[in-house]
C-alpha atoms as a PDB file:
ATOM      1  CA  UNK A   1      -6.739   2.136  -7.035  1.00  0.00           C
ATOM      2  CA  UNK A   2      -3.658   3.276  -4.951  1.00  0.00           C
ATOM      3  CA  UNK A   3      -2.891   0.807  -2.382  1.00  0.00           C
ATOM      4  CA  UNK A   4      -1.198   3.257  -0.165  1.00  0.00           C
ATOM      5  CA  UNK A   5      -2.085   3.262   3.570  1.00  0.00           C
ATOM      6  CA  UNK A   6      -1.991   7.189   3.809  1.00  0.00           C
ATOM      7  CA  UNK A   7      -2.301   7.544   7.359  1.00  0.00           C
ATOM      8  CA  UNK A   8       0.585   5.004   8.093  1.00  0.00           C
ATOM      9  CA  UNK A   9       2.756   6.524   5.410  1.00  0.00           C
ATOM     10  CA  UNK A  10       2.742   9.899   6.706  1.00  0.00           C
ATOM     11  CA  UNK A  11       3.383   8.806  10.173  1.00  0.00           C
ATOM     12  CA  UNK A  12       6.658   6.971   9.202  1.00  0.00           C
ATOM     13  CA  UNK A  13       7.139   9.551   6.745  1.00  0.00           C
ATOM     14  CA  UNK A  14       7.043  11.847  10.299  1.00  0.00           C
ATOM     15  CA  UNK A  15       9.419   9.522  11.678  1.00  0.00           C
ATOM     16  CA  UNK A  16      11.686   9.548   9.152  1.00  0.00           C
ATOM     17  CA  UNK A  17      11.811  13.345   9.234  1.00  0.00           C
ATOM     18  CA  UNK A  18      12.901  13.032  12.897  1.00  0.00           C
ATOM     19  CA  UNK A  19      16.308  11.833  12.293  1.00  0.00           C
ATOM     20  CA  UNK A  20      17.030  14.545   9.522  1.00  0.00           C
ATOM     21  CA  UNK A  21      15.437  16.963  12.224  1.00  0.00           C
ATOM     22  CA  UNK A  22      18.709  16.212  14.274  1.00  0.00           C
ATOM     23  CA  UNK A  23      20.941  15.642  11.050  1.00  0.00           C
ATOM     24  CA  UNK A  24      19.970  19.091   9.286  1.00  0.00           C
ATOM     25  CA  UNK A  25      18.411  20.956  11.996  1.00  0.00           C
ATOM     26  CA  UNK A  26      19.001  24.629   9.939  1.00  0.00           C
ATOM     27  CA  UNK A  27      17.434  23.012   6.978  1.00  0.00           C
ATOM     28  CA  UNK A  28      14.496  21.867   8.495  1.00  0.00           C
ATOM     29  CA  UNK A  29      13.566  24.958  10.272  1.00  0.00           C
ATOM     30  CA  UNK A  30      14.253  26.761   7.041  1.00  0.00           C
ATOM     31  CA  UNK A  31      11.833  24.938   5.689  1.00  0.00           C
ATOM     32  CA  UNK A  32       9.432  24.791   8.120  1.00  0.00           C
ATOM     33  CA  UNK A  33       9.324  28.602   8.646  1.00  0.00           C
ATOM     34  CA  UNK A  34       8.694  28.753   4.644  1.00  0.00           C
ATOM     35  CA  UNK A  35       5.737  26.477   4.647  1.00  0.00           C
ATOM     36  CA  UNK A  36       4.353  28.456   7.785  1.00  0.00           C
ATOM     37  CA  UNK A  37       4.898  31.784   5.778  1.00  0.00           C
ATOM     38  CA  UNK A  38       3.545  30.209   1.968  1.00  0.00           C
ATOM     39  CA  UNK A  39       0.787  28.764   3.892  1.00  0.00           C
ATOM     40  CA  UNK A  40      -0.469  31.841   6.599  1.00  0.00           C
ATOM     41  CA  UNK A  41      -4.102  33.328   5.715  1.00  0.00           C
ATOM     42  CA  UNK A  42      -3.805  36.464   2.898  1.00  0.00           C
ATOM     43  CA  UNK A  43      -5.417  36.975   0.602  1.00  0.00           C
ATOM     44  CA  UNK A  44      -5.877  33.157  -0.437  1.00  0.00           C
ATOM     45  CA  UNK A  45      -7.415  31.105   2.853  1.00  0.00           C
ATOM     46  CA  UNK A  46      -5.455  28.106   4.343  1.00  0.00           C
ATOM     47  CA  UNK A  47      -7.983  25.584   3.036  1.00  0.00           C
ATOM     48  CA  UNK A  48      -7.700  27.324  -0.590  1.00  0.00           C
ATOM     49  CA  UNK A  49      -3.962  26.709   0.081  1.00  0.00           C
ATOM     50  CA  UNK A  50      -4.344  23.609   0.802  1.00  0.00           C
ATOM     51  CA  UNK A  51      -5.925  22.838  -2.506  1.00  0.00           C
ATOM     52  CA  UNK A  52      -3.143  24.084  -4.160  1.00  0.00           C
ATOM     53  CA  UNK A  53      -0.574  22.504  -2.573  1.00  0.00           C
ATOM     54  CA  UNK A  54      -2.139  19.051  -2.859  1.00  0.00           C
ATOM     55  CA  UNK A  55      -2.818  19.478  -6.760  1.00  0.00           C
ATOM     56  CA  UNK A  56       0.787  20.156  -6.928  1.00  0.00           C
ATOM     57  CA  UNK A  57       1.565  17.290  -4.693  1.00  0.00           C
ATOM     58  CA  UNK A  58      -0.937  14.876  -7.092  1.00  0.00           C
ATOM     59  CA  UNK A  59       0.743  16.767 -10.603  1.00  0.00           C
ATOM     60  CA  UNK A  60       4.721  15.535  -9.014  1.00  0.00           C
ATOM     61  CA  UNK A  61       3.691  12.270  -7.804  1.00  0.00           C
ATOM     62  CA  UNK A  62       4.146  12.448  -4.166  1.00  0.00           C
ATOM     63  CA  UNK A  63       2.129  10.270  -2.360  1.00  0.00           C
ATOM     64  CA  UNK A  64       3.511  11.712   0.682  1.00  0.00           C
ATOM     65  CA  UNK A  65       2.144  15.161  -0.052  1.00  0.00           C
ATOM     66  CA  UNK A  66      -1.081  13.581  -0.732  1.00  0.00           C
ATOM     67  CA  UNK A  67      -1.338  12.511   2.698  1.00  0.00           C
ATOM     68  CA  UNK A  68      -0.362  15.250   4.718  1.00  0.00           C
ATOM     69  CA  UNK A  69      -2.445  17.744   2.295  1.00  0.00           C
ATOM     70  CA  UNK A  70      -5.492  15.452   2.486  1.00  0.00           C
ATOM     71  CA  UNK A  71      -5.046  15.351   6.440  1.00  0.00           C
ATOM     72  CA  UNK A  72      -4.894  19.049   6.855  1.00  0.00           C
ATOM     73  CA  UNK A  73      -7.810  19.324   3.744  1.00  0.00           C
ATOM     74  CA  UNK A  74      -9.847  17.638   6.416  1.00  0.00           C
ATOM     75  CA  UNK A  75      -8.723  19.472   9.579  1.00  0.00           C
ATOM     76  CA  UNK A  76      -9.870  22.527   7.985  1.00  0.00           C
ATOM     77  CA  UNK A  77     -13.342  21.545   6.676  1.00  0.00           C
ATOM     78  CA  UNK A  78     -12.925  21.069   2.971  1.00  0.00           C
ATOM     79  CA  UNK A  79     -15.765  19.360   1.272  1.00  0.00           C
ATOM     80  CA  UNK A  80     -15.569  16.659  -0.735  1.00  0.00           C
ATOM     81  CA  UNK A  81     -17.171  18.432  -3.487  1.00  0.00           C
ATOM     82  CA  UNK A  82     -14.596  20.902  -3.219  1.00  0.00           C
ATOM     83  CA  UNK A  83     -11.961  18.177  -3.318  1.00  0.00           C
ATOM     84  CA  UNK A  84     -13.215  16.664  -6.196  1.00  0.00           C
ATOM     85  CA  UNK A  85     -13.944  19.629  -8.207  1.00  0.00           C
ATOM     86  CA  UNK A  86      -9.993  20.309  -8.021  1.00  0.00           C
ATOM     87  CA  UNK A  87      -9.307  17.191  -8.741  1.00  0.00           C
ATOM     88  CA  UNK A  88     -11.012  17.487 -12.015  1.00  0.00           C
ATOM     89  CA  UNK A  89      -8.541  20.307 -12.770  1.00  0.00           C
ATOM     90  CA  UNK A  90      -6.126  18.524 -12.055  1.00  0.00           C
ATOM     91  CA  UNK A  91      -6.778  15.598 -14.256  1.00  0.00           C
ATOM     92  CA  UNK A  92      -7.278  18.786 -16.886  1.00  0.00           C
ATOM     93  CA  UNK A  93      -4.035  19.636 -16.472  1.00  0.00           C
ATOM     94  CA  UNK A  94      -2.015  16.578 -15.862  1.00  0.00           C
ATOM     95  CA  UNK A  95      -3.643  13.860 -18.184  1.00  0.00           C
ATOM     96  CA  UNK A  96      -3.709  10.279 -17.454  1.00  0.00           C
ATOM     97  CA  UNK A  97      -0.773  10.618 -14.662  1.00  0.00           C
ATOM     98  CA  UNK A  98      -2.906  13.376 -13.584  1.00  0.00           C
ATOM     99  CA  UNK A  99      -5.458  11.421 -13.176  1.00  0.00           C
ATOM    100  CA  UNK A 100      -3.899   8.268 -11.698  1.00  0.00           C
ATOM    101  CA  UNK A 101      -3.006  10.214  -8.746  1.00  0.00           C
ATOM    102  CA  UNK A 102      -6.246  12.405  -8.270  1.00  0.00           C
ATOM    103  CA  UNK A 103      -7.774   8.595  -7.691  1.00  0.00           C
ATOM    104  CA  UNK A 104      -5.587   8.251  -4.813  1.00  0.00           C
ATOM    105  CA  UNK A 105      -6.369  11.689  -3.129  1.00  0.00           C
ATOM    106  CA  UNK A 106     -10.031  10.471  -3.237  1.00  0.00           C
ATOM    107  CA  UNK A 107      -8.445   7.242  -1.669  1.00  0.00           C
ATOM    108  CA  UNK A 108      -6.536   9.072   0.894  1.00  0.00           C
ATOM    109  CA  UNK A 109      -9.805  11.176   1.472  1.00  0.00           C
ATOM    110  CA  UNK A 110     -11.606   8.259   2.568  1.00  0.00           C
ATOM    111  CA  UNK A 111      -8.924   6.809   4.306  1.00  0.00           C
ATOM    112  CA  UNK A 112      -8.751  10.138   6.552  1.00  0.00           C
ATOM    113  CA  UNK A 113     -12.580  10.260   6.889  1.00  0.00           C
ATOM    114  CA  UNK A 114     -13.724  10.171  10.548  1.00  0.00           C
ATOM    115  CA  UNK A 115     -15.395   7.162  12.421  1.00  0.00           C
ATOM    116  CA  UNK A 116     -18.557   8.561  12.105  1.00  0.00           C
ATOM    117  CA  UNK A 117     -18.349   9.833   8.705  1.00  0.00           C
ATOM    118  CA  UNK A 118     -16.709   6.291   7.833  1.00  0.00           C
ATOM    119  CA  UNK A 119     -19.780   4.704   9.140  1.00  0.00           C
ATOM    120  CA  UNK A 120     -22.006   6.205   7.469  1.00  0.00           C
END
């Protein structure tokens, strides 16, 4: 079980991205307008990017892109069905590492769950 706090890490991961913000300023908008271009409704929808981008994030092992993907997973209504049904591809395609890391999506899932849902 990951023992990542994923709402804490990608707040000081924010942080941390302030200072290179004012140290690489052209970098950083660079690639912010990319991920606001790779990510804008086509013919794939947001959420379906979303999917995509975190089973990339679980297949390299960033726990920071599990976060943030989770987060905005949420924001747009993904199901947990839905979560978990990529997740199963992704352990299809990755393996064991695969599936060390689709564990702590589910983790990160729960972690980003509302009150009430968390109640429940």
């Amino acid at each position: 079980m990951s023992s990542f706090d994923h709402p804490t890490l990608i707040q000081n991961i924010s942080q941390s991205m302030g200072a290179l913000r004012k140290a690489q300023p052209e970098a950083m908008q660079g690639f912010g307008q990319l991920a606001k271009v790779a990510m804008a409704v086509g013919a794939i929808s947001e959420k379906h990017k979303e999917l995509i981008a975190l089973a990339i994030g679980i297949t390299q092992h960033c726990s920071g892109c599990i976060g943030f993907h989770v987060k905005a997973l949420r924001r747009l209504g993904c199901t947990r069905q839905e979560l978990e049904e990529m997740l199963a591809v992704t352990v299809y395609m990755g393996g064991g590492p695969g599936l060390m890391y689709a564990s702590e999506a589910l983790t990160a899932w729960d972690a980003f769950a509302p009150a009430t849902e968390a109640q429940a």
